[in-house]
N, C-alpha and C. Protein backbone atom coordinates (compact mmCIF):
# COMPACT_ATOMS: atom_id res chain seq x y z
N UNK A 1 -4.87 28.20 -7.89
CA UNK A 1 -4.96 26.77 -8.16
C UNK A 1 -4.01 26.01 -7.24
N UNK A 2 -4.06 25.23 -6.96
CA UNK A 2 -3.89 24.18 -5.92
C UNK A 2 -2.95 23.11 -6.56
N UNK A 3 -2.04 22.16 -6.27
CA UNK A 3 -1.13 21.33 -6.72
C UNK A 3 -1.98 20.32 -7.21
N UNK A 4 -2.87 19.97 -6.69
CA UNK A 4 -4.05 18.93 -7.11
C UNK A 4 -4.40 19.03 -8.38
N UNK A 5 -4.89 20.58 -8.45
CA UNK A 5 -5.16 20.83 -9.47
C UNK A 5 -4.10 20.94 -10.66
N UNK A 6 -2.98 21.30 -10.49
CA UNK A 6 -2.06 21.63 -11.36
C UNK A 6 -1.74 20.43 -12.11
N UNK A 7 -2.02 19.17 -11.24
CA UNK A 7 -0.83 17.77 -11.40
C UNK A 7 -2.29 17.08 -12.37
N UNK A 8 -3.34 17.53 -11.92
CA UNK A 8 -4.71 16.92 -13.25
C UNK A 8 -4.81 17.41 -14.30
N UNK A 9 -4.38 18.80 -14.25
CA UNK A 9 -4.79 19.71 -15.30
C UNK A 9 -3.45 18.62 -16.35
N UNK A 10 -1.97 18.71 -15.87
CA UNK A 10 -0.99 18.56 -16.78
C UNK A 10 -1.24 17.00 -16.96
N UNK A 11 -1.89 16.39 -16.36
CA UNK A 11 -2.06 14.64 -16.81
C UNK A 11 -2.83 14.64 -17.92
N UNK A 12 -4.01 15.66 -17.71
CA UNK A 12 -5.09 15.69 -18.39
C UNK A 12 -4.31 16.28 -20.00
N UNK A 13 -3.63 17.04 -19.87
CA UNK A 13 -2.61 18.18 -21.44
C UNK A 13 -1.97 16.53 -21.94
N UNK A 14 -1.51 15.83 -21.34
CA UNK A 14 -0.78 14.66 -21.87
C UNK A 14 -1.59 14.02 -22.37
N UNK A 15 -2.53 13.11 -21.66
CA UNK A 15 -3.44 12.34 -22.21
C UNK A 15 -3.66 12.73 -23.44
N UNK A 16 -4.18 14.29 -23.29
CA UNK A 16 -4.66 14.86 -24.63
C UNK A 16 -4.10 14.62 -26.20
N UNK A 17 -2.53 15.13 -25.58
CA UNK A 17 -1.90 14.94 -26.46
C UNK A 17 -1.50 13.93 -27.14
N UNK A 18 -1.21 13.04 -26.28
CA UNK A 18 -1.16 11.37 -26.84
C UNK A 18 -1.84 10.53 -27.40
N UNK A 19 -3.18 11.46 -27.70
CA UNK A 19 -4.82 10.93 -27.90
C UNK A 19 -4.35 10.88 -29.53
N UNK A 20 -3.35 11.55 -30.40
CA UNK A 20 -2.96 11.53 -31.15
C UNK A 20 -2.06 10.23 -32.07
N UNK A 21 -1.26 9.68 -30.87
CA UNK A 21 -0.34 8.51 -31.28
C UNK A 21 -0.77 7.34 -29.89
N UNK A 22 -1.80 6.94 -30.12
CA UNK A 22 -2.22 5.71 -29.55
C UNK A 22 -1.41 4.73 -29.34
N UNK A 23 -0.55 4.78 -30.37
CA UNK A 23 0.41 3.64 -29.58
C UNK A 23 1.54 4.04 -28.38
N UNK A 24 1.76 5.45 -28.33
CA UNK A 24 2.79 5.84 -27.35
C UNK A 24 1.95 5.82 -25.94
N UNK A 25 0.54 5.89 -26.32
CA UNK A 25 -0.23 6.12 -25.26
C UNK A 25 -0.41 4.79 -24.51
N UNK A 26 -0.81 3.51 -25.21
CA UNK A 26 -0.39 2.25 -24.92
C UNK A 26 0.71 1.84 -24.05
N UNK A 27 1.63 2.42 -24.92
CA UNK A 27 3.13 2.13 -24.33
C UNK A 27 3.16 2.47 -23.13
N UNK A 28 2.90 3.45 -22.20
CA UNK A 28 2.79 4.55 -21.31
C UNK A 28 2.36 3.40 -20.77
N UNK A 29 1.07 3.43 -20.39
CA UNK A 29 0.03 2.48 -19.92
C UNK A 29 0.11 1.29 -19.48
N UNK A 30 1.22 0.60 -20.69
CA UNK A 30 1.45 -0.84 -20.31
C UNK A 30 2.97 -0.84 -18.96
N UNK A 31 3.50 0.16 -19.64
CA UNK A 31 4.91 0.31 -18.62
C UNK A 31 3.96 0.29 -17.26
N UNK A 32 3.03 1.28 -16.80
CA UNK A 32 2.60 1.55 -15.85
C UNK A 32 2.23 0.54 -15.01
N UNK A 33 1.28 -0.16 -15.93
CA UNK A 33 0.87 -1.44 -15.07
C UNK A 33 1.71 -2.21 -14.79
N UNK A 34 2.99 -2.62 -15.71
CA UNK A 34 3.85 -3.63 -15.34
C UNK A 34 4.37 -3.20 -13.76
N UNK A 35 4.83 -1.71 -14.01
CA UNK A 35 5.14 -1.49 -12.42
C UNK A 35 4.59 -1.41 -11.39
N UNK A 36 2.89 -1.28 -11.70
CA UNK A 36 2.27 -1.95 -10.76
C UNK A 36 2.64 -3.49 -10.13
N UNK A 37 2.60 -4.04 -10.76
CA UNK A 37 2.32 -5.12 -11.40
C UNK A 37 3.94 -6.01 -10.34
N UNK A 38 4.80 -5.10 -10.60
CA UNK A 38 6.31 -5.54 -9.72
C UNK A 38 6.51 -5.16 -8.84
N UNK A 39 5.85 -3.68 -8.35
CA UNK A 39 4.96 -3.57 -6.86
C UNK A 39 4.80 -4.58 -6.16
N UNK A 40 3.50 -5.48 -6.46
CA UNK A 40 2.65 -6.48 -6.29
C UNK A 40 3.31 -7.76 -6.03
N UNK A 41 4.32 -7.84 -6.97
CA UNK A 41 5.06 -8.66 -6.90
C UNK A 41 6.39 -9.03 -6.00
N UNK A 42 6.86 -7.75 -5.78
CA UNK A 42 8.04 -7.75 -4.81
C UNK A 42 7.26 -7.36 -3.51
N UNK A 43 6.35 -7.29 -3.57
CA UNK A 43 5.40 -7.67 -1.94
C UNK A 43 5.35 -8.98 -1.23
N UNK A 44 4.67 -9.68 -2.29
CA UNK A 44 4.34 -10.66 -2.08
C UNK A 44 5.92 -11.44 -1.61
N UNK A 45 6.87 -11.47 -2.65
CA UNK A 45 8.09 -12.00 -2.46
C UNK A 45 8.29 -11.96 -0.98
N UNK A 46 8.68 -10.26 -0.44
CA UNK A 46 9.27 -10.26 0.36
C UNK A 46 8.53 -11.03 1.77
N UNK A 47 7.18 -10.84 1.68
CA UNK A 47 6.09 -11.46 2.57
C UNK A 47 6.22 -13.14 2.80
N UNK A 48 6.74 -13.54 1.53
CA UNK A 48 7.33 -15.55 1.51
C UNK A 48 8.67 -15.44 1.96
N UNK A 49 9.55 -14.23 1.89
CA UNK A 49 10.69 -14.38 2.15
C UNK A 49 10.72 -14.18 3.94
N UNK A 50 10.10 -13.31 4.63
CA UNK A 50 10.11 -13.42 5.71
C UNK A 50 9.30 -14.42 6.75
N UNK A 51 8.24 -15.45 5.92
CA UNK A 51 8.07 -16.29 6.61
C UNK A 51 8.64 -17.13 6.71
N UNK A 52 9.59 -17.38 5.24
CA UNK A 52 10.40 -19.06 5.24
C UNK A 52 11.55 -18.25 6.38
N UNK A 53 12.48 -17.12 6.34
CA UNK A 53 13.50 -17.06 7.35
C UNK A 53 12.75 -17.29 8.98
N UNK A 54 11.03 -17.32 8.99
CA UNK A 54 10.83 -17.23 10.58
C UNK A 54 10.89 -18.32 10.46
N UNK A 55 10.31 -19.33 9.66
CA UNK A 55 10.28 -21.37 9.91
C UNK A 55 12.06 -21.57 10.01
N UNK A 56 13.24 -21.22 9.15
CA UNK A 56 13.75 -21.53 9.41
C UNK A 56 14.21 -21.39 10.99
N UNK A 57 14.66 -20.11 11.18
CA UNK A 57 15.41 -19.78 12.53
C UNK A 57 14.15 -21.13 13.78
N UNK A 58 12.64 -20.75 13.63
CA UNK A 58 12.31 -22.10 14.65
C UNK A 58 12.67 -23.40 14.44
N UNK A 59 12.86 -23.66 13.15
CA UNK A 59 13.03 -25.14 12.89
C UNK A 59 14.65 -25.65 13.91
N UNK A 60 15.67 -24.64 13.85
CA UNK A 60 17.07 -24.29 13.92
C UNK A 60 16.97 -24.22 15.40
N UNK A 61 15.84 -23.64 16.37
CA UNK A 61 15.62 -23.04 17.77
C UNK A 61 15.35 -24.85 18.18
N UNK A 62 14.36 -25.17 17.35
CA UNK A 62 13.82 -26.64 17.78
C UNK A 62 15.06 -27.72 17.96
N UNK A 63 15.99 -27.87 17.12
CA UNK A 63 16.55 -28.71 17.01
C UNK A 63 17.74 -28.60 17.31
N UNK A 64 18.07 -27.57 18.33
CA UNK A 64 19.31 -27.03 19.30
C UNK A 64 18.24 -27.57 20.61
N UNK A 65 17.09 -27.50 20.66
CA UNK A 65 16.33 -27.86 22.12
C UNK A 65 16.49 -29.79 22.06
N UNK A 66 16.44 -30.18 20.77
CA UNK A 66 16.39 -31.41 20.79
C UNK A 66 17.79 -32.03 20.96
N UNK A 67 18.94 -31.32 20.24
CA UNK A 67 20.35 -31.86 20.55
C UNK A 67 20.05 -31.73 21.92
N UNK A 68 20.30 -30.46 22.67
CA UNK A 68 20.33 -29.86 23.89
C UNK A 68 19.74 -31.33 25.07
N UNK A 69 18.79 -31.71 25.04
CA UNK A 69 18.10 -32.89 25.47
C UNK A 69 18.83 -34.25 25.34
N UNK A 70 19.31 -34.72 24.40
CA UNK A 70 19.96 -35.73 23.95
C UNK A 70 21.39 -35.90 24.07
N UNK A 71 21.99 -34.34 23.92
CA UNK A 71 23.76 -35.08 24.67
C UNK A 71 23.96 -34.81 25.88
N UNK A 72 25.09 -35.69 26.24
CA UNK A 72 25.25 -36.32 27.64
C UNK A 72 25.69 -34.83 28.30
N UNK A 73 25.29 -34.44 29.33
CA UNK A 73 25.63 -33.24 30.07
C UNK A 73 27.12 -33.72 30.62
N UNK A 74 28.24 -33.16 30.43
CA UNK A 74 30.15 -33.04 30.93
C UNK A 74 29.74 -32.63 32.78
């Protein structure tokens, strides 16, 4: 048997067993998705977080080009 197999067979012995207390089985389930769920979520975050730092640093590039233009060259 194969790890594939080993890691279905023992998901499959749990399930089984839990088929007993439905609510632990719930419980299981709901944890799971939540961490899906904050996966999904700290994706997305980090994906808004690295576009607002690229607008900033151009906004910051722009307006060193615009001082740069505007004071009197020494």
């Amino acid at each position: 048997m194969g790890i594939s197999e080993e890691a279905g067979k023992a998901a499959g012995d749990i399930i089984s067993s839990l088929k007993s207390y439905p609510l632990i089985l719930s419980l299981v389930l709901m944890n799971l998705g939540l961490l899906g769920l904050m996966y999904v979520i700290a994706g997305k975050s980090s994906e808004t977080r690295q576009r607002e730092f690229t607008m900033i640093f151009d906004n910051q590039k722009e307006m060193m080009e615009l001082i740069a233009k505007c004071s009197p060259r020494p």
